[in-house]
Protein backbone atom coordinates (compact mmCIF):
# COMPACT_ATOMS: atom_id res chain seq x y z
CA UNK A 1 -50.05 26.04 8.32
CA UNK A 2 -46.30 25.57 7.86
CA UNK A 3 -45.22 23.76 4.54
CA UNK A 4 -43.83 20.01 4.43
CA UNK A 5 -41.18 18.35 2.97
CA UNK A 6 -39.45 14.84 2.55
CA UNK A 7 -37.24 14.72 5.08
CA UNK A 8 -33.67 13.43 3.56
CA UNK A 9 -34.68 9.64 2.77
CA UNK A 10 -37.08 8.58 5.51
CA UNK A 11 -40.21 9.06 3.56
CA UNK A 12 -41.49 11.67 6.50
CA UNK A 13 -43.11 14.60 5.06
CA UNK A 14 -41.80 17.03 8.20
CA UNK A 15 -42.92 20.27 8.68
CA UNK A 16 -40.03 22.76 7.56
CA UNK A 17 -40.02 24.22 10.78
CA UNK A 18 -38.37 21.63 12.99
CA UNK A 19 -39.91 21.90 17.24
CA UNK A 20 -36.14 22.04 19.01
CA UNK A 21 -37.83 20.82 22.44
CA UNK A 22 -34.69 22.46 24.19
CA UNK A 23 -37.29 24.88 24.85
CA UNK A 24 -38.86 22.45 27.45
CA UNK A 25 -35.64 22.10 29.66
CA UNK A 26 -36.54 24.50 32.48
CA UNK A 27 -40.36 24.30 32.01
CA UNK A 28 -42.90 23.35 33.89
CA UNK A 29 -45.78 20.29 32.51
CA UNK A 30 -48.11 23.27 31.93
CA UNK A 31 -46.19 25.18 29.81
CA UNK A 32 -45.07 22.57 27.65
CA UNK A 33 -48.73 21.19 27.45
CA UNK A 34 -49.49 24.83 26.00
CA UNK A 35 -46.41 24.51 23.82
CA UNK A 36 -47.53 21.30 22.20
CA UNK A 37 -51.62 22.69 21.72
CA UNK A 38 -49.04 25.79 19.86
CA UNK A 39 -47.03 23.03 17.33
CA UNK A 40 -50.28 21.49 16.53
CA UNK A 41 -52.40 24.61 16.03
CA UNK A 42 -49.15 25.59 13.70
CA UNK A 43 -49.20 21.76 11.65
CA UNK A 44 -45.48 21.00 13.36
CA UNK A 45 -45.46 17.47 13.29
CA UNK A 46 -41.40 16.28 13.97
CA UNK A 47 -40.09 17.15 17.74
CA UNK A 48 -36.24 16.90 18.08
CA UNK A 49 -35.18 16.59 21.66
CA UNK A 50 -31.94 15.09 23.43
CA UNK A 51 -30.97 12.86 26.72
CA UNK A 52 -29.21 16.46 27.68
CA UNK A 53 -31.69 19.07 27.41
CA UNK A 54 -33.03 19.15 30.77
CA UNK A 55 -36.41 17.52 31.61
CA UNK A 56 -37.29 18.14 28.03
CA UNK A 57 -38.13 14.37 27.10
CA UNK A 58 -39.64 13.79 30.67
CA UNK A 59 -42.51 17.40 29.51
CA UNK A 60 -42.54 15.35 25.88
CA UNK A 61 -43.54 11.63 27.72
CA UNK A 62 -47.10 12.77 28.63
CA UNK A 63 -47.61 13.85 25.19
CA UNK A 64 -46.48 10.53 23.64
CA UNK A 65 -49.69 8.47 24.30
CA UNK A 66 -52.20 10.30 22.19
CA UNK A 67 -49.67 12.26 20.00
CA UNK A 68 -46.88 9.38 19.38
CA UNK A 69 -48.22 9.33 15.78
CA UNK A 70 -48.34 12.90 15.11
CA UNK A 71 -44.48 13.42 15.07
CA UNK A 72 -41.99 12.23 13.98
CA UNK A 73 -39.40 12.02 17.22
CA UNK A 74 -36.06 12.31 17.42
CA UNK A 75 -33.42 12.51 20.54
CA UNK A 76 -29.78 12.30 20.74
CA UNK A 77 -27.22 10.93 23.26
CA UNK A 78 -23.52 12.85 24.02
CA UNK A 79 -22.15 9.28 24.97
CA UNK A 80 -19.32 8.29 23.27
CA UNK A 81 -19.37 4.68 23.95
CA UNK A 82 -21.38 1.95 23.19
CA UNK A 83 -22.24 0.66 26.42
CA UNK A 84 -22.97 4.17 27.75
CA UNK A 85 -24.59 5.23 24.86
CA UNK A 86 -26.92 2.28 25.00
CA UNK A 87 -28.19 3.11 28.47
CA UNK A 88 -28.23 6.45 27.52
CA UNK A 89 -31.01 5.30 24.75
CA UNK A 90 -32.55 3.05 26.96
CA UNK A 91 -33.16 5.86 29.48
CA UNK A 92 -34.61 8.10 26.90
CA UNK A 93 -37.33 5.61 26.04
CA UNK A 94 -38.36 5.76 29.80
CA UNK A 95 -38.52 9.17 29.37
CA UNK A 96 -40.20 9.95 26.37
CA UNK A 97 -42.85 6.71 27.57
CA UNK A 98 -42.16 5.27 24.20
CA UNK A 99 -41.02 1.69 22.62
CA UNK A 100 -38.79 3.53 19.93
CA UNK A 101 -37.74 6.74 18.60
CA UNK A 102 -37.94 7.43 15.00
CA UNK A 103 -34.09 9.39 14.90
CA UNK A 104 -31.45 8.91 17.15
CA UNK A 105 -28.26 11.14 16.85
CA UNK A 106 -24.71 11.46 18.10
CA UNK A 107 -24.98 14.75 19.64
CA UNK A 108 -22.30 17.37 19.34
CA UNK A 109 -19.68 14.86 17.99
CA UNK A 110 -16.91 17.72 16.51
CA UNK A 111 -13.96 17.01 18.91
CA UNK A 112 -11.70 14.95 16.98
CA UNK A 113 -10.66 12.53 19.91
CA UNK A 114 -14.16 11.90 20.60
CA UNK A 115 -15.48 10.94 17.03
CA UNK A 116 -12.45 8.09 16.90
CA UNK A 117 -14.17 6.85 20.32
CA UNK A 118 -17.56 7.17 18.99
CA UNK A 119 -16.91 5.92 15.65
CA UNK A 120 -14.77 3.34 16.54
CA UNK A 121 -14.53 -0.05 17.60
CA UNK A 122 -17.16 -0.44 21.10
CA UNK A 123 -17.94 3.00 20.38
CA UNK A 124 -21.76 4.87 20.15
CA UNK A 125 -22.13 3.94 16.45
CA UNK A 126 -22.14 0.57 17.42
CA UNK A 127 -25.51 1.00 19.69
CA UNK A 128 -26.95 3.30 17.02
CA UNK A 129 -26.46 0.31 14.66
CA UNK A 130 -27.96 -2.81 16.86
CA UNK A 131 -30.96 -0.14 17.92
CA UNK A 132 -31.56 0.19 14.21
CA UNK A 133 -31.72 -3.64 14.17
CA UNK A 134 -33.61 -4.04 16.88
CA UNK A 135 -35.86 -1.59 16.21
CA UNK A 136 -35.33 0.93 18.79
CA UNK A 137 -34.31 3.57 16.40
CA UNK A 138 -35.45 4.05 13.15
CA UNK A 139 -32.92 6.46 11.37
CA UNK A 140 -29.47 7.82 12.57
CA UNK A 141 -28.51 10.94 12.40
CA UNK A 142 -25.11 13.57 13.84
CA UNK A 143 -25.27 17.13 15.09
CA UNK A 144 -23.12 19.43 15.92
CA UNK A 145 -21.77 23.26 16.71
CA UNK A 146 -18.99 25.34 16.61
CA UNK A 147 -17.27 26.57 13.22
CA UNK A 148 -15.61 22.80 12.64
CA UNK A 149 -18.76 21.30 12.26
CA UNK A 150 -19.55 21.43 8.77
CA UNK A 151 -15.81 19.26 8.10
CA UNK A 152 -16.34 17.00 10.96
CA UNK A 153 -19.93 15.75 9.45
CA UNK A 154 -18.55 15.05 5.75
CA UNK A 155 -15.80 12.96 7.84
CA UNK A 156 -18.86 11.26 9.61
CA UNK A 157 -20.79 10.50 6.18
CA UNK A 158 -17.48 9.45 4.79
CA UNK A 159 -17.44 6.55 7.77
CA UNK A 160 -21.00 5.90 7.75
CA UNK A 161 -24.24 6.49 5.76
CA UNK A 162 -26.22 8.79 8.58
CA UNK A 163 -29.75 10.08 7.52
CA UNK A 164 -29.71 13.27 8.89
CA UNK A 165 -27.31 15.78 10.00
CA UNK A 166 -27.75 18.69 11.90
CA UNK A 167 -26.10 22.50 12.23
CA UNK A 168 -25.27 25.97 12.52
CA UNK A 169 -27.19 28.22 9.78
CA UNK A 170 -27.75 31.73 9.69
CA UNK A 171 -26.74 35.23 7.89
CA UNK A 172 -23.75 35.95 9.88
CA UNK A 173 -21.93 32.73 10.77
CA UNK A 174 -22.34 32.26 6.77
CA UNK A 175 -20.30 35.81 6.49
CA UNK A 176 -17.13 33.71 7.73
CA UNK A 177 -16.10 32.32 4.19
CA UNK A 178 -14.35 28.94 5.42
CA UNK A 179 -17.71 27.88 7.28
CA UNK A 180 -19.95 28.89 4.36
CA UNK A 181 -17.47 26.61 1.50
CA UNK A 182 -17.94 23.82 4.33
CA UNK A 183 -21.49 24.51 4.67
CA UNK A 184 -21.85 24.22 1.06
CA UNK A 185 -19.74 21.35 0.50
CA UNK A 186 -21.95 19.46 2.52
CA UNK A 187 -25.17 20.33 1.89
CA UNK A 188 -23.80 19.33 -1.62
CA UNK A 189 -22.75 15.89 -0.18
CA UNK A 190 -26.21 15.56 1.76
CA UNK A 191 -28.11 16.19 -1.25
CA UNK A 192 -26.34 13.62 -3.70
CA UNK A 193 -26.91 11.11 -0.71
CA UNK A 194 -30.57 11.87 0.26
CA UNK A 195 -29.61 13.03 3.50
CA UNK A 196 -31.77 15.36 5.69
CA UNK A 197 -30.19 18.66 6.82
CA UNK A 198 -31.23 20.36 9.91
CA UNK A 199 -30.33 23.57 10.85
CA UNK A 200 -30.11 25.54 14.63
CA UNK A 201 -29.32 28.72 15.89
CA UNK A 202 -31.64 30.77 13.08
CA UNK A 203 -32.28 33.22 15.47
CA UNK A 204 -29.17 34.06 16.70
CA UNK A 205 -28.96 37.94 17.05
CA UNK A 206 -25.19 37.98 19.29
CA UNK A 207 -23.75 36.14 22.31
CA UNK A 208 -25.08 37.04 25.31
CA UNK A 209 -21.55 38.92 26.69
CA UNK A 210 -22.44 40.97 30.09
CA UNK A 211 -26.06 41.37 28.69
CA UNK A 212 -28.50 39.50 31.45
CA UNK A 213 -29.96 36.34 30.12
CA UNK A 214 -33.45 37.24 29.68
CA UNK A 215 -34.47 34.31 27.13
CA UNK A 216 -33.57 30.47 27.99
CA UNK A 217 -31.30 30.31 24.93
CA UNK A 218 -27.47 30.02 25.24
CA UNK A 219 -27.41 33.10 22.65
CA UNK A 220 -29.34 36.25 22.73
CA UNK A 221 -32.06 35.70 20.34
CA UNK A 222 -34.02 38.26 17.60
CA UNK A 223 -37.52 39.16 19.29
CA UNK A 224 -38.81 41.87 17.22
CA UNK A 225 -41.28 39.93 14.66
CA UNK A 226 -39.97 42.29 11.41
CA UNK A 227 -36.61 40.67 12.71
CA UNK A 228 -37.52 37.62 13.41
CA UNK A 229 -39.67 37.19 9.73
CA UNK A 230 -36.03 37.94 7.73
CA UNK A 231 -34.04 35.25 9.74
CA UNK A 232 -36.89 32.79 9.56
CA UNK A 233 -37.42 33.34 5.94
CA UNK A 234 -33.36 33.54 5.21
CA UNK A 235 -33.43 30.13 5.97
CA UNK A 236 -36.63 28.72 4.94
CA UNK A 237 -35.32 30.42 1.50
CA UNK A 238 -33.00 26.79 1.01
CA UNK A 239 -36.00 24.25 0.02
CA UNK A 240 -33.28 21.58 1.01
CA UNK A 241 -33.09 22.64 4.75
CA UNK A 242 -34.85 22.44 7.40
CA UNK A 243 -35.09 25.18 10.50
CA UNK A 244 -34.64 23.68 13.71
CA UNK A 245 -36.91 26.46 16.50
CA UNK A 246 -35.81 28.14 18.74
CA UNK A 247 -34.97 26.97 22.56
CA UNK A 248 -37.24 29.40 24.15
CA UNK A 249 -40.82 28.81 24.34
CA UNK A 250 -41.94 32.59 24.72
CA UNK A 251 -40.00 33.28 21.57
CA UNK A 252 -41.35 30.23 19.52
CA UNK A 253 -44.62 31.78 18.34
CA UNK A 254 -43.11 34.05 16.70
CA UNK A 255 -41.20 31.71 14.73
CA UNK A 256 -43.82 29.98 13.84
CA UNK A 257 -45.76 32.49 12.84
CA UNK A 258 -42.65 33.81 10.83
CA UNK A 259 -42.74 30.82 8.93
CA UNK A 260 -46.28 30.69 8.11
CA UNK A 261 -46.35 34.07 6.32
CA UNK A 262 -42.55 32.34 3.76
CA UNK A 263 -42.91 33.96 0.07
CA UNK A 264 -39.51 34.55 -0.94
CA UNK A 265 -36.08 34.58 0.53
CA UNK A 266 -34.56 38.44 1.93
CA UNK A 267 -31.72 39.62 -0.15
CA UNK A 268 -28.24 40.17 0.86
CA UNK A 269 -28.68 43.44 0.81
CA UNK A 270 -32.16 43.47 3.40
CA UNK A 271 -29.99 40.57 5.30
CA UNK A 272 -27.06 42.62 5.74
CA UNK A 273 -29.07 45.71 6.94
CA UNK A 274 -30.89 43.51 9.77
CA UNK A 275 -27.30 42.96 10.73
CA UNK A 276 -26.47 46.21 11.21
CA UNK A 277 -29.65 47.26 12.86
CA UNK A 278 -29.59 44.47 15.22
CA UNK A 279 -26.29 44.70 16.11
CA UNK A 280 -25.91 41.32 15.10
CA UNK A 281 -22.67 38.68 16.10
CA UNK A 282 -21.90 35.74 14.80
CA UNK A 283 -22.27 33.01 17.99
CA UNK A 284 -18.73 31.52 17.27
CA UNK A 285 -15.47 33.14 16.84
């Protein structure tokens, strides 16, 4: 089974390994039904999903009523206001065939103009709040990509006290020294304020480029296991984060299974080596 830990404040002991249900956008009901008899043969009991990924929270709704209490659930809206947000939300419950989610999160909010529309006055925040209230939502959380990230989501914990944030993490991005003194500035942040940090794009190997896309992630992802077991373990080596899985759900076993098998952390030195065998790229330039 795959250890648990407190996730940020919320009193949820999550598995470590996070399911990223972008996996379920292109799949059929079967698949995903195999998928979920997977995450709870492996003990993964919190499913993160999003209004965008495809039919992902329509393959999680059939789930929902025997599972619901297995996992904690989170999804995530890209609207910026509250009014579309809000619908957004309410169109996600539908979905999912539940009466509340237990994280909601501002997805992908790292353009500038679009957090002062989002954070502002009739913006998403505002229906993250009253969903709190009302008891739609139980936590709120902020995600995001790209090599800005990292800055954007200390300025969004300097406007409001999210539970959870959620980004880029793996050997090489954390090459690139300006995103790993971000990275570390707010883990550092997160920590002091109990707040749960979730990470994506572990198993990042290079952009795609002219290479067919054989995998459904937006990135061409490690497949050997020996590979997969160092970039797994590289993360699950920070007891403060959390690995969000990868979006592919012929990949995902051997994540999990990665994860189950967690002593120790690689060193730089075995870490840089993968990088060189695998020809490895960081995602964003």
């Amino acid at each position: 089974m795959i250890a648990k830990a407190l996730f940020g404040r919320t009193g949820h002991e999550s598995s470590r390994v996070l399911f990223g249900a972008a996996a379920l956008g292109g799949v059929t009901q079967a698949e995903a039904d195999r998928t979920l008899d997977l995450l709870l043969q492996y003990g993964i009991n919190h499913i993160d999903t999003a209004a965008s990924y495809g039919d992902a929270e329509l393959r999680i709704g059939p789930w929902m009523a025997q599972h619901r209490k297995d996992f904690f659930l989170a999804t995530k809206t890209g609207k910026r206001t509250y009014q579309e947000a809000w619908d957004e939300l309410r169109r996600s419950l539908e979905r999912l065939r539940v009466d509340s989610v237990d994280l909601w999160q501002l997805h992908v909010l790292v353009d500038p103009e679009e957090w002062e529309v989002a954070m502002g006055p009739g913006g998403a925040l505002e229906a993250c709040i009253e969903a709190r209230a009302q008891g739609l939502v139980r936590f709120i959380g902020v995600t995001g990509h790209g090599l800005t990230v990292a800055r954007m989501h200390m300025r969004s914990l300097e406007r409001f006290d999210f539970d959870a944030v959620l980004l880029p993490y793996n050997y090489p991005l954390m090459q690139n020294p300006q995103y790993a003194a971000d990275f570390e500035a707010l883990v550092a942040m997160c920590r002091e304020r109990n707040v749960a940090v979730q990470t994506i794009k572990s198993l990042c190997r290079r952009p795609w480029g002219d290479r067919p896309h054989t995998r459904a992630t937006w990135y061409e992802p490690l497949e050997e296991q020996a590979a997969v077991d160092k970039a797994v373990h590289w993360v699950l080596g920070r007891p403060e984060l959390f690995l969000n899985s990868v979006g592919d759900i012929y990949v995902l076993p051997k994540v999990l299974d990665a994860a189950t098998r967690f002593t120790q952390r690689p060193t730089d030195a075995e870490m840089a080596a993968l990088v060189a065998e695998q020809e490895m790229a960081p995602l964003f330039a």
